[in-house]
C-alpha atoms as a PDB file:
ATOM      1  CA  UNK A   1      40.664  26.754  97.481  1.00  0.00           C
ATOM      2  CA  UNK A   2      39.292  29.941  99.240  1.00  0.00           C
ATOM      3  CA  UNK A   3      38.897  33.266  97.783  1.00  0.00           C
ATOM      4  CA  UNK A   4      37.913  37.008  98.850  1.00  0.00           C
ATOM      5  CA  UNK A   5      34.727  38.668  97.914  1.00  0.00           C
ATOM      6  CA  UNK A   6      33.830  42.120  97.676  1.00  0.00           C
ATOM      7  CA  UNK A   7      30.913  44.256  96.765  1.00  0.00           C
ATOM      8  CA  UNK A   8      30.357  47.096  94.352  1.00  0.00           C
ATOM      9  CA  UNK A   9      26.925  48.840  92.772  1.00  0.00           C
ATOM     10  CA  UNK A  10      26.297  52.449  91.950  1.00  0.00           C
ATOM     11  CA  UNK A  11      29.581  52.664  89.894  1.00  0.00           C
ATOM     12  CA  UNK A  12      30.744  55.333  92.088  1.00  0.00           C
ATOM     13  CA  UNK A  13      33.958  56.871  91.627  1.00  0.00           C
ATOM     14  CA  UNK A  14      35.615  56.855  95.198  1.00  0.00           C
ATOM     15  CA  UNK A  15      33.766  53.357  95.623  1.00  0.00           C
ATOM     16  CA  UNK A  16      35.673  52.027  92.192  1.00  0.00           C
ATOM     17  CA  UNK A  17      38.847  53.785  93.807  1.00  0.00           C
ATOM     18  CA  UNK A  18      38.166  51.926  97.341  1.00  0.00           C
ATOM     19  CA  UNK A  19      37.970  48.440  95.241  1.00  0.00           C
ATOM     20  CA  UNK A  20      41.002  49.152  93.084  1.00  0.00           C
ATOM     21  CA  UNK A  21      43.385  50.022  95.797  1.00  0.00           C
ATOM     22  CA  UNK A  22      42.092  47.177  98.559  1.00  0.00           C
ATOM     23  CA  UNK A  23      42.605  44.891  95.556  1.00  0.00           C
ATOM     24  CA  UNK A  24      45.938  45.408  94.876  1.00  0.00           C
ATOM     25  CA  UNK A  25      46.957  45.944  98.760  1.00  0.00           C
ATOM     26  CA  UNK A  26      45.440  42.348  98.836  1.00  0.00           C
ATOM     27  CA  UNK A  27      47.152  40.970  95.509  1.00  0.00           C
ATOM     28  CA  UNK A  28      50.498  42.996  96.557  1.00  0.00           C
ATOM     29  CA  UNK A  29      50.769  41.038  99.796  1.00  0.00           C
ATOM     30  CA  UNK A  30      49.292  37.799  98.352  1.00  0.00           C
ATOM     31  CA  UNK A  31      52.628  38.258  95.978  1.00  0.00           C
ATOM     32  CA  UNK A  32      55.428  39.092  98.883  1.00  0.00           C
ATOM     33  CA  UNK A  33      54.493  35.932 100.463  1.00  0.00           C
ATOM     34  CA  UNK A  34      54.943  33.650  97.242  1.00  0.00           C
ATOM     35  CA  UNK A  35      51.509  33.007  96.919  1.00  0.00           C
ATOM     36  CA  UNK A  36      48.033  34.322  95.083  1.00  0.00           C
ATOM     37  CA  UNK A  37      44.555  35.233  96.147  1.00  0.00           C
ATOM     38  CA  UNK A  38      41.263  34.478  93.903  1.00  0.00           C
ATOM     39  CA  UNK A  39      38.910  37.549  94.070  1.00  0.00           C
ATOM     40  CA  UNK A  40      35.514  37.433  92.939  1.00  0.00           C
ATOM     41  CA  UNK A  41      33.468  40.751  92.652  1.00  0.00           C
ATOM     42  CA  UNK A  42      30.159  40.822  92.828  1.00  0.00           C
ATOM     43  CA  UNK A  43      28.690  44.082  91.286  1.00  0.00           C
ATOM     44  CA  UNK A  44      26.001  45.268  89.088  1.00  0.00           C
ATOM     45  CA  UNK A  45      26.600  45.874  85.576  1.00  0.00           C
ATOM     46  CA  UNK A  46      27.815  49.014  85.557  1.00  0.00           C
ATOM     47  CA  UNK A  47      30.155  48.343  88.079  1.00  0.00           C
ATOM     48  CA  UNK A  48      31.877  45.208  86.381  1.00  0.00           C
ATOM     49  CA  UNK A  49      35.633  45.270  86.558  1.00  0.00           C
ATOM     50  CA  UNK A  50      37.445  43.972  83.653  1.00  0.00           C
ATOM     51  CA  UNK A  51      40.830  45.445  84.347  1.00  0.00           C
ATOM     52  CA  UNK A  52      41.021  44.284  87.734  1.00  0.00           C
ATOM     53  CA  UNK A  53      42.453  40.694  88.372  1.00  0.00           C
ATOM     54  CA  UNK A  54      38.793  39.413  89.863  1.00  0.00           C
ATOM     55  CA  UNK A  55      36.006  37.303  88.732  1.00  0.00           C
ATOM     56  CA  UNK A  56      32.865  39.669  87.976  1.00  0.00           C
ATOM     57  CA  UNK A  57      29.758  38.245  88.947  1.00  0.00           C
ATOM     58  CA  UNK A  58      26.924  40.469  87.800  1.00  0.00           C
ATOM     59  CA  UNK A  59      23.531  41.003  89.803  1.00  0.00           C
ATOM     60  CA  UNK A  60      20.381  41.984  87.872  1.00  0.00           C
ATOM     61  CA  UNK A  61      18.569  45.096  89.328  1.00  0.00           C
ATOM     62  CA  UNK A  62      15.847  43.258  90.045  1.00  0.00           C
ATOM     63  CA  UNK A  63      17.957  40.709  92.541  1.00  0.00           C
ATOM     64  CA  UNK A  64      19.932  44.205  93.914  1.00  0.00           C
ATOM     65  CA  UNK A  65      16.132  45.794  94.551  1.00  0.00           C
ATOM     66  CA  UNK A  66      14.925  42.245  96.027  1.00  0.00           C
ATOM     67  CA  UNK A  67      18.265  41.836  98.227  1.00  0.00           C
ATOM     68  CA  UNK A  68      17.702  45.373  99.991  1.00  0.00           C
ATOM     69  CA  UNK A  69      14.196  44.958 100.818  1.00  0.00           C
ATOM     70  CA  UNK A  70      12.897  47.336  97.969  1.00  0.00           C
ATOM     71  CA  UNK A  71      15.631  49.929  98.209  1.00  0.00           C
ATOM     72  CA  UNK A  72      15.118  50.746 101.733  1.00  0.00           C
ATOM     73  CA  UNK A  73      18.123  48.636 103.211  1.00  0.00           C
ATOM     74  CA  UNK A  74      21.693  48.379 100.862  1.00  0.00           C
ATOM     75  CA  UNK A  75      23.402  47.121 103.873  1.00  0.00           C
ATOM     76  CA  UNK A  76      21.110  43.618 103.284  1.00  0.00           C
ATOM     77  CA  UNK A  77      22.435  43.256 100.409  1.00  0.00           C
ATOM     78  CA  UNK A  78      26.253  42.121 101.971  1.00  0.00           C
ATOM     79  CA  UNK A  79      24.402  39.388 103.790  1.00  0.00           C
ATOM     80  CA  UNK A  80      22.980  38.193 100.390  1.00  0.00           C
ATOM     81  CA  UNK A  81      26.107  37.909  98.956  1.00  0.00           C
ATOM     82  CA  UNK A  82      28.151  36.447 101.365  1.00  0.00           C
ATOM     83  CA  UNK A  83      25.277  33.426 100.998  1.00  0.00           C
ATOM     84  CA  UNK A  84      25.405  33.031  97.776  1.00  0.00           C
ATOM     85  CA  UNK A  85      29.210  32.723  97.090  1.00  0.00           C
ATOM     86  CA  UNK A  86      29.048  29.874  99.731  1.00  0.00           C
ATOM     87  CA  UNK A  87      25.947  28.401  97.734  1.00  0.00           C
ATOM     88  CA  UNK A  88      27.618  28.987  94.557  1.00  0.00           C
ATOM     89  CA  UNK A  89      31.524  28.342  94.896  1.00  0.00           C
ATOM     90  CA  UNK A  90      30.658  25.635  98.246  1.00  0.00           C
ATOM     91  CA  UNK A  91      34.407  27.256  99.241  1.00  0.00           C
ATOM     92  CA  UNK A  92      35.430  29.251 102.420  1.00  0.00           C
ATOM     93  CA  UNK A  93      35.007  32.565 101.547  1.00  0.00           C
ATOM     94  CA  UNK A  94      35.929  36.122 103.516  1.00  0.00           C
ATOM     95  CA  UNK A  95      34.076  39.140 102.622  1.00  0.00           C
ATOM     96  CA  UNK A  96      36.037  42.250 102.632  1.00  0.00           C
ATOM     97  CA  UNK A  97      33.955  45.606 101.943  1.00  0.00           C
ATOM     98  CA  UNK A  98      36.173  48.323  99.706  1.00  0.00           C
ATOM     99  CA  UNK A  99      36.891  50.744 102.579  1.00  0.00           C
ATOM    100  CA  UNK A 100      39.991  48.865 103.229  1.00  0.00           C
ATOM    101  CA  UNK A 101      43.789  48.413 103.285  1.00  0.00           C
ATOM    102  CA  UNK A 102      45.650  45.229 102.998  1.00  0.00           C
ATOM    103  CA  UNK A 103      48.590  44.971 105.685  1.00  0.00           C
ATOM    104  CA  UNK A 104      49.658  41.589 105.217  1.00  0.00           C
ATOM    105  CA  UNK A 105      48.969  38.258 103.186  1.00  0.00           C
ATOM    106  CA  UNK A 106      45.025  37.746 102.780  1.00  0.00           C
ATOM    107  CA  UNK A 107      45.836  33.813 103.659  1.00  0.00           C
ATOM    108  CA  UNK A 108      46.299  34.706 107.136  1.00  0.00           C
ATOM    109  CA  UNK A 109      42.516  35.623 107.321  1.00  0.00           C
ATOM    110  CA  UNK A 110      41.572  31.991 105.953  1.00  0.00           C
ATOM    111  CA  UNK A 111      44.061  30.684 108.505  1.00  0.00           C
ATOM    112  CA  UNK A 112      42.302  31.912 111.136  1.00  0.00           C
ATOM    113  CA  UNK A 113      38.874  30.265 109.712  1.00  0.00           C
ATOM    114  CA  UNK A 114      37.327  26.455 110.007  1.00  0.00           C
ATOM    115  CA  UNK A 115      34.019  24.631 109.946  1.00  0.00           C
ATOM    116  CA  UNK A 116      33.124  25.563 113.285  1.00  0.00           C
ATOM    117  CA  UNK A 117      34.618  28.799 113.399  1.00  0.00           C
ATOM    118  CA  UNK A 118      34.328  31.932 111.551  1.00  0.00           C
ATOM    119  CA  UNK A 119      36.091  35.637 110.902  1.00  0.00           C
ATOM    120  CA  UNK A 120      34.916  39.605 111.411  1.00  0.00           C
ATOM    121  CA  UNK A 121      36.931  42.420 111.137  1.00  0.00           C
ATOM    122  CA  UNK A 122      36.981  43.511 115.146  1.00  0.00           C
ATOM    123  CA  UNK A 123      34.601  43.901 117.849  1.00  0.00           C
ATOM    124  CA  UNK A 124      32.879  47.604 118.098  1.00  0.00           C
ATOM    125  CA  UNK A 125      31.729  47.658 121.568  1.00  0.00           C
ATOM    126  CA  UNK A 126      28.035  46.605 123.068  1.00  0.00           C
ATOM    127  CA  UNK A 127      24.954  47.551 122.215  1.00  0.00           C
ATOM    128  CA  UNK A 128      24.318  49.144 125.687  1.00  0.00           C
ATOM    129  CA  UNK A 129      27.020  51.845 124.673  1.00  0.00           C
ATOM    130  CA  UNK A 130      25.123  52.643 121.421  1.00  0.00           C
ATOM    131  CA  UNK A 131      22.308  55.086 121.729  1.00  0.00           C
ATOM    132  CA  UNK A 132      21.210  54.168 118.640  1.00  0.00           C
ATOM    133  CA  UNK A 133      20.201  50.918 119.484  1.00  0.00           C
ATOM    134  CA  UNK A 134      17.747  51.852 122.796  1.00  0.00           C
ATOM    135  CA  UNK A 135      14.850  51.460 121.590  1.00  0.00           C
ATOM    136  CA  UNK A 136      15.388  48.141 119.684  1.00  0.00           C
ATOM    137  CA  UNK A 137      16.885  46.933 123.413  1.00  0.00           C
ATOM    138  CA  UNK A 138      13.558  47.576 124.750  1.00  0.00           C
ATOM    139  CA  UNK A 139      11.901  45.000 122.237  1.00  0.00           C
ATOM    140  CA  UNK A 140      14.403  42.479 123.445  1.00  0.00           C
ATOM    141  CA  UNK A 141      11.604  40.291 124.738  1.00  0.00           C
ATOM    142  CA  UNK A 142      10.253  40.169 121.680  1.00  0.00           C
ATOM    143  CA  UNK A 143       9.396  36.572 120.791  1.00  0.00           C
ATOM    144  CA  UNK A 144      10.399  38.285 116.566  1.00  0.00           C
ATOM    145  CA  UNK A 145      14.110  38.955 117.922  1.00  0.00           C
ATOM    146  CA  UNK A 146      15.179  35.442 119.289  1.00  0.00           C
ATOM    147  CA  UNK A 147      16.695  36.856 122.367  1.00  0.00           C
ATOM    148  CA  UNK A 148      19.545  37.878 120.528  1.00  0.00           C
ATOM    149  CA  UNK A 149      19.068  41.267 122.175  1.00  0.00           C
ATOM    150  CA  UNK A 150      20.764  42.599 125.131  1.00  0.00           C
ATOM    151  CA  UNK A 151      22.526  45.136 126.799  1.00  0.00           C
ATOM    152  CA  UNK A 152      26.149  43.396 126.377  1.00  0.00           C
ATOM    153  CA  UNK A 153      25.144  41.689 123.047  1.00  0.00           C
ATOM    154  CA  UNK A 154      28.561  42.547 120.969  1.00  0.00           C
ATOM    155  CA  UNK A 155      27.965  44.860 118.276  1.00  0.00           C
ATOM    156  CA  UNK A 156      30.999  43.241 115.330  1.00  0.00           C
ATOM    157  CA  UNK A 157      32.142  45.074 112.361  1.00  0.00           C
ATOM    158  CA  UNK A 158      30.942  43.362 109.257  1.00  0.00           C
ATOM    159  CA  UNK A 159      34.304  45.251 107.148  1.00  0.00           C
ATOM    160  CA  UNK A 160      35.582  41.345 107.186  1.00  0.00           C
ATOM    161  CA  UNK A 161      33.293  38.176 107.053  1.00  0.00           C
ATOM    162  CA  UNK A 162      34.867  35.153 106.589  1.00  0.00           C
ATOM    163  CA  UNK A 163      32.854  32.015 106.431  1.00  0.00           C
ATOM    164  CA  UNK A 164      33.164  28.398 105.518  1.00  0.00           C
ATOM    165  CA  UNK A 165      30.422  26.254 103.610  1.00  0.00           C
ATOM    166  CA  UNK A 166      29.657  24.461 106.793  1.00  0.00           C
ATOM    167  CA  UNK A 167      28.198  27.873 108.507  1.00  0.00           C
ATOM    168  CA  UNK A 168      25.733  28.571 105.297  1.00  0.00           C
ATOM    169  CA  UNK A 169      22.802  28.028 107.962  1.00  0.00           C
ATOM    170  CA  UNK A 170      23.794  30.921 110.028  1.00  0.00           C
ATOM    171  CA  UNK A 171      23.778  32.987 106.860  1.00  0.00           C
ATOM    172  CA  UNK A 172      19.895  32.444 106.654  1.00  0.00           C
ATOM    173  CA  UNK A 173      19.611  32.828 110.435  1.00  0.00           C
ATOM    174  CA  UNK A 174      21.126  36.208 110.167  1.00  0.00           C
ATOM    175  CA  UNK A 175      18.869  37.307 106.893  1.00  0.00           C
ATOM    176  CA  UNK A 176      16.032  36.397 109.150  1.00  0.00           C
ATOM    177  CA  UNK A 177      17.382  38.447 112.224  1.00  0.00           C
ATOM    178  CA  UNK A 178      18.181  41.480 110.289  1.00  0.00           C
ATOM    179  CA  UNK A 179      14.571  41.464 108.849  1.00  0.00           C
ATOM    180  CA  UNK A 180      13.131  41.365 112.181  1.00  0.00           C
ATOM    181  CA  UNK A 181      15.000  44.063 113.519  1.00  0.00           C
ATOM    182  CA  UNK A 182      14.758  46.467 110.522  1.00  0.00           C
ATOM    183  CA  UNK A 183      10.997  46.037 110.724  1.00  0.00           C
ATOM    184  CA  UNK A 184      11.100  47.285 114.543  1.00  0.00           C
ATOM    185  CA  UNK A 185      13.449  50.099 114.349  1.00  0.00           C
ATOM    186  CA  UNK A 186      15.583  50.853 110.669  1.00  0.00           C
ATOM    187  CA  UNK A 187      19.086  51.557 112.309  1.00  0.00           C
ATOM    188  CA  UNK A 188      22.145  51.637 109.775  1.00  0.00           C
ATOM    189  CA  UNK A 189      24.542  48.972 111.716  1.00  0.00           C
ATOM    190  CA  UNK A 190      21.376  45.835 111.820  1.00  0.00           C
ATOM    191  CA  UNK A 191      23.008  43.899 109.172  1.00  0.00           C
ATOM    192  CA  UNK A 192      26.668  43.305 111.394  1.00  0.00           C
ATOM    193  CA  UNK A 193      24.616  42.747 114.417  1.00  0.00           C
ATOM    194  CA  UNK A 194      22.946  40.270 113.060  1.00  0.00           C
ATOM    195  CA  UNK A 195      26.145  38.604 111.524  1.00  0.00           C
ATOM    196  CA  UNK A 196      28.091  39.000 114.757  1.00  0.00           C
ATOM    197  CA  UNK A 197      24.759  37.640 116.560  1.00  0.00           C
ATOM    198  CA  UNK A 198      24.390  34.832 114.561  1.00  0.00           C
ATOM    199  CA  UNK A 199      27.918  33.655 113.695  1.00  0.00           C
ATOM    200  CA  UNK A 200      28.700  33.972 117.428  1.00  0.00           C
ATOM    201  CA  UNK A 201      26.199  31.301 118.377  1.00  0.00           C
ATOM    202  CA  UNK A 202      27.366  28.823 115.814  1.00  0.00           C
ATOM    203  CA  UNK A 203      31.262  28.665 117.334  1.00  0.00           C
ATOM    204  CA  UNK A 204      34.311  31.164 117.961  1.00  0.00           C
ATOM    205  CA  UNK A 205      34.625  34.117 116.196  1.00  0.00           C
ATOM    206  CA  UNK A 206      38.167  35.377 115.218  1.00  0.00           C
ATOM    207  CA  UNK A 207      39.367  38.877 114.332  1.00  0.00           C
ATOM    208  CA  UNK A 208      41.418  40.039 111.255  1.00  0.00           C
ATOM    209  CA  UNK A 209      42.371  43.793 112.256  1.00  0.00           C
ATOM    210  CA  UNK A 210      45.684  43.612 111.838  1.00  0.00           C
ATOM    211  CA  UNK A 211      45.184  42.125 108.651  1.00  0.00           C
ATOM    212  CA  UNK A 212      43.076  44.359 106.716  1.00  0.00           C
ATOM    213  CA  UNK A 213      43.057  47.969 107.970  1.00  0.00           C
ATOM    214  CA  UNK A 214      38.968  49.070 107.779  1.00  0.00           C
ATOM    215  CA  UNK A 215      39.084  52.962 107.260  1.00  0.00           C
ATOM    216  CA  UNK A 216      36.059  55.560 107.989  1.00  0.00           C
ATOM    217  CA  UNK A 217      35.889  58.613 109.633  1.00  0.00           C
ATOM    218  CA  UNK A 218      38.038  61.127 108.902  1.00  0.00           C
ATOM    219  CA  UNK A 219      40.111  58.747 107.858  1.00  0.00           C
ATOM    220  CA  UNK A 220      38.426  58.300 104.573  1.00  0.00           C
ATOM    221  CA  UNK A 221      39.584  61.636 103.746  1.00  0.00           C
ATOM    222  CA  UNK A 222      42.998  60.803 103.262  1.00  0.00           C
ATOM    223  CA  UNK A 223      42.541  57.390 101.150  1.00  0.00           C
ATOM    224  CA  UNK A 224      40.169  59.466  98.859  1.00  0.00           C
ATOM    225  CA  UNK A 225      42.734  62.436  98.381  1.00  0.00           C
ATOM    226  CA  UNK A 226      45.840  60.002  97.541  1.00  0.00           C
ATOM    227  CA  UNK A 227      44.240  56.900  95.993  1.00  0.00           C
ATOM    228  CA  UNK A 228      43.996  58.544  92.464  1.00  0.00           C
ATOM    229  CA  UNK A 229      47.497  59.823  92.947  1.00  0.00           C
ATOM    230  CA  UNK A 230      48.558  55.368  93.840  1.00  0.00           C
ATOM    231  CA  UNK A 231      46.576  54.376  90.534  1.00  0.00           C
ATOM    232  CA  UNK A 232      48.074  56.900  88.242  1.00  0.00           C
ATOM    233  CA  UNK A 233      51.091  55.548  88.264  1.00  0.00           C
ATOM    234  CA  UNK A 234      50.127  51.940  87.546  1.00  0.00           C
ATOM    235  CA  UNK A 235      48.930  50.478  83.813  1.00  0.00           C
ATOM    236  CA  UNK A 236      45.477  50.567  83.273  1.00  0.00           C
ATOM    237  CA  UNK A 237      45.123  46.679  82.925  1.00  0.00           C
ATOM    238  CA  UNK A 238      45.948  45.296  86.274  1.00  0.00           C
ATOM    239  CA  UNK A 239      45.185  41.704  85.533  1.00  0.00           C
ATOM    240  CA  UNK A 240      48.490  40.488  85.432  1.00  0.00           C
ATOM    241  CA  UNK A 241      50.710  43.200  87.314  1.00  0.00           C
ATOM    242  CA  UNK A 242      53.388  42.195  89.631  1.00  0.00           C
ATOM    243  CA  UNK A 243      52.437  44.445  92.800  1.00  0.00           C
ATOM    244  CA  UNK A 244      54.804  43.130  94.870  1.00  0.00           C
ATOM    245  CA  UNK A 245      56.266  46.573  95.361  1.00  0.00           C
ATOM    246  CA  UNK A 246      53.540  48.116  95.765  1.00  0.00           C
ATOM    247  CA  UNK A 247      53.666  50.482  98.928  1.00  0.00           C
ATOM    248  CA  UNK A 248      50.416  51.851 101.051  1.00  0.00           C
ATOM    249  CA  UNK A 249      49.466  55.205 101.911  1.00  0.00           C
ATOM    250  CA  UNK A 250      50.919  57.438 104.784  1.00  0.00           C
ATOM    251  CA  UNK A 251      48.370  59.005 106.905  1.00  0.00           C
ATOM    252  CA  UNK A 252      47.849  62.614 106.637  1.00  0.00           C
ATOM    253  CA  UNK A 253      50.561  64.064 108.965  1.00  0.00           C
ATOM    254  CA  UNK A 254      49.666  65.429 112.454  1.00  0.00           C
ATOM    255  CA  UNK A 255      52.642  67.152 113.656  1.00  0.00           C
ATOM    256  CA  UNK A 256      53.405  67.174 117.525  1.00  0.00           C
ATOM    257  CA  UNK A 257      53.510  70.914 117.587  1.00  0.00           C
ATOM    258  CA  UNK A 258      49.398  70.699 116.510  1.00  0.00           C
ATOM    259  CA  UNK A 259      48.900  68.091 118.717  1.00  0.00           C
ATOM    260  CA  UNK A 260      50.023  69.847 121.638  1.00  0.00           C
ATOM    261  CA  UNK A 261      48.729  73.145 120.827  1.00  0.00           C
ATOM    262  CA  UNK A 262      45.246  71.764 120.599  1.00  0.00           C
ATOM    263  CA  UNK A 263      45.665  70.208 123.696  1.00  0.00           C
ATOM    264  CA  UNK A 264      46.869  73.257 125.815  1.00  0.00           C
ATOM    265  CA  UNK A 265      44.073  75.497 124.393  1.00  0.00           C
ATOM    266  CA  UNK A 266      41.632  72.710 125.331  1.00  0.00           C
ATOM    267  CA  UNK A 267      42.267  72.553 128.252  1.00  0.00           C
ATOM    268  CA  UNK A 268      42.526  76.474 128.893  1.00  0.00           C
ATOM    269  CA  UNK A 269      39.296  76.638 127.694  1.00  0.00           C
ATOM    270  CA  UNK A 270      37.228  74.175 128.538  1.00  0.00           C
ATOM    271  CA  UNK A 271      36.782  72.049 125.334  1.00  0.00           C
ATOM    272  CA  UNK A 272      34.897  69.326 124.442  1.00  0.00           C
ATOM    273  CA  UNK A 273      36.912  66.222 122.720  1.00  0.00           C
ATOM    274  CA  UNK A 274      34.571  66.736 119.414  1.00  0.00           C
ATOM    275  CA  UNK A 275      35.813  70.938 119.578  1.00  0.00           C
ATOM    276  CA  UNK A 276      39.474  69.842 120.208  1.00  0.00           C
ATOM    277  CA  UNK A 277      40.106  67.541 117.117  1.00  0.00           C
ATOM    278  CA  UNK A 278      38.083  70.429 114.929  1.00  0.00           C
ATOM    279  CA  UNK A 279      40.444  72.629 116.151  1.00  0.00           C
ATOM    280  CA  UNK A 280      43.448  70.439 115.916  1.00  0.00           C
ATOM    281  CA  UNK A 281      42.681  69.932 112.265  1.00  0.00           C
ATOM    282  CA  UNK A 282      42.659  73.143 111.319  1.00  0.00           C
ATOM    283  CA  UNK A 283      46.337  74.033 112.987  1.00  0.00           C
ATOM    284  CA  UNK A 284      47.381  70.409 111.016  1.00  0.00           C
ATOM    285  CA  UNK A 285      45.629  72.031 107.902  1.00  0.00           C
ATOM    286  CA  UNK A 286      47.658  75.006 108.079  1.00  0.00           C
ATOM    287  CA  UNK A 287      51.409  73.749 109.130  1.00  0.00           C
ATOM    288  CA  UNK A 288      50.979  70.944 106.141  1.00  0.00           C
ATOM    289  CA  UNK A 289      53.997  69.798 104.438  1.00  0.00           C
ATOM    290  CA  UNK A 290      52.691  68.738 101.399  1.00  0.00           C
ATOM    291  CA  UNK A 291      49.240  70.102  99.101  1.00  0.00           C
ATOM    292  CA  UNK A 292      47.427  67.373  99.826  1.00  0.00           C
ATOM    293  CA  UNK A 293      47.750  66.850 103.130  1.00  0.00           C
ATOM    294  CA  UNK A 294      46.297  70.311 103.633  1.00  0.00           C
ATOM    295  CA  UNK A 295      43.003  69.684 101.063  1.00  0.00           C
ATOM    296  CA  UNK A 296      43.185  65.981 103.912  1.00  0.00           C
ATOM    297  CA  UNK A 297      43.370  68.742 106.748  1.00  0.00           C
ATOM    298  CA  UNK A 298      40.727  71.293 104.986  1.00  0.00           C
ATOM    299  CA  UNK A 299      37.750  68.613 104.340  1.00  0.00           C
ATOM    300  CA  UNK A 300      38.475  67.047 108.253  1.00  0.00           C
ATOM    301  CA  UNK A 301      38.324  70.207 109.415  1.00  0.00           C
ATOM    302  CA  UNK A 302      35.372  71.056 108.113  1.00  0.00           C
ATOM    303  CA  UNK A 303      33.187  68.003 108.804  1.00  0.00           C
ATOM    304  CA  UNK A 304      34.322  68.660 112.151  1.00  0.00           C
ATOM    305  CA  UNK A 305      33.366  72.067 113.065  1.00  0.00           C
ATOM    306  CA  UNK A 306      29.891  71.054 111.197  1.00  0.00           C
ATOM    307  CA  UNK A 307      29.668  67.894 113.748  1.00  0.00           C
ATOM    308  CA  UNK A 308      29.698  70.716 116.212  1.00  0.00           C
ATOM    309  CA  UNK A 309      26.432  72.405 117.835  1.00  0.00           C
ATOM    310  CA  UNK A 310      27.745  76.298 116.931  1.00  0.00           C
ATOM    311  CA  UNK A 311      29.060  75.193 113.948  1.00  0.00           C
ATOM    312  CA  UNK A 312      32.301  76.256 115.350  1.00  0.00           C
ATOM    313  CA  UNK A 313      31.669  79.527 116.596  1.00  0.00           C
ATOM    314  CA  UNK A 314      33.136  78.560 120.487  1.00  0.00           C
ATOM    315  CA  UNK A 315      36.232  77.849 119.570  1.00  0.00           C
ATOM    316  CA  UNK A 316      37.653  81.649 118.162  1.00  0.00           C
ATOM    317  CA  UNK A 317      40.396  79.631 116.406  1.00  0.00           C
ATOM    318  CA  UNK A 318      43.303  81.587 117.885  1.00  0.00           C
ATOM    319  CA  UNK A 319      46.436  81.871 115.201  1.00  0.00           C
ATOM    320  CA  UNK A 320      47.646  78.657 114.496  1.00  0.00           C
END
């Protein structure tokens, strides 16, 4: 027996939308390959799914507070878990956070899984190429870090964690890490360092990206827009559904004539990679097919241009 585990407070609307669709993308391909998946949620009250075919497991505000060191860190708290459905269930277990798509049969993940070795989602780089992290790289000497710091330490994304009973110890390790490091410098991405750190010296670590797709970015965007669109057209009770069917979302279309016209004015002017894609998403905003692709389009475009310095103002948008 294995089973996935995922992650929900807040009771957030696109977060409950997130769950609901990586569920059934899960359950959907768990059914094409004439087999199941156990799903346990773990989720504060308000949270709790009861149409959803998971196992709820509720944590007390109090344990929610305590597991993200007084409020200050949330991203603890997916260390926390992970631990205690190993302590709990004693059965290999692969954490999969909500920002995600299913793209084939969640058994392949456990497949790739043993005592000695574990599972993230995909390596992210180093920590040399992350400016965030240059000032914890200069406490790497720190006797409070383990020498787990340095310049080609791999930074691995924490969107899939899959453990087995066996590797419970470097669970604690990384709790311990993550503290360390949070109290020297709070940046965001600690907790999957510390995962990646610690799973990595324990044995191999395996990758499950072309399992589960892990969306952010501007991707988001697009999941958010058509995700309420995918779950309108299902029952409300999804317990006992056969998803088998069920078919993903299509990315937001880019058409080639928007690609290469953002390229050529680019490169006639000069353009930075950050003012090309702003500028690429408006032309994609306005030569969309369908409405929502263009609200898609619309939001990109303007979390781009406010990623920009000028707030846009260099680029002139010529007519699309």
């Amino acid at each position: 027996m294995a089973a996935l585990v995922y992650l929900l407070y807040g009771n957030k609307p696109s977060y409950q939308n997130e769950l609901s669709y990586s569920v059934l993308t899960a359950v959907s391909h768990a059914q094409k390959s004439g087999g199941a998946v156990d799903i346990l949620l773990f989720c504060d009250e308000a949270s709790a799914r009861h149409d959803l075919p998971v196992e709820n497991i509720v944590l007390s505000p109090e344990k929610l507070e305590d597991w993200s060191l007084g409020g200050s860190y949330f991203h603890l708290i997916k260390i926390h878990v992970v631990r205690e459905a190993l302590r709990r269930f004693r059965i290999p277990i692969c954490f999969v956070d909500t920002d995600t798509e299913f793209l084939a049969a969640p058994s392949l993940l456990f497949e790739r899984m043993g005592e000695t070795s574990s599972l993230m989602h995909s390596k992210d780089g180093v920590l040399a190429e992350m400016p965030l992290w240059s000032g914890l790289l200069d406490h790497s000497a720190d006797p409070v870090v383990g020498g787990a710091l340095s310049p080609d330490a791999a930074m691995l994304n924490s969107g899939l964690i899959g453990v087995h009973p066996t590797q419970a110890m470097a669970l604690d390790q990384a709790l311990e890490l993550a503290r360390a490091l949070y109290s020297i410098a709070p940046v965001f991405n600690i907790e999957q360092f510390a995962l990646g750190a610690c799973l990595q010296a324990q044995g191999p670590v395996h990758f499950g990206a072309d399992v589960v797709a892990h969306y952010w970015g501007y991707e988001r965007f697009n999941y958010h827009e058509k995700i309420p669109g995918v779950l309108a057209g299902l029952p409300k009770d999804l317990r006992q559904v056969d998803v088998s069917s069920f078919s993903g979302i299509e990315p937001a279309e880019k058409p080639l004539s928007a690609k290469l016209r953002a390229r050529f004015w680019a490169s006639a002017k000069g353009w930075s990679d950050d003012q090309r894609f702003a500028y690429l998403a408006y032309l994609c905003s306005q030569r969309a097919r369908t409405s929502s692709d263009r609200r898609v389009w619309s939001q990109v475009h303007a979390e781009a241009l406010s990623g920009l310095s000028d707030g846009g103002a260099s680029l002139g948008l010529p007519d699309p």
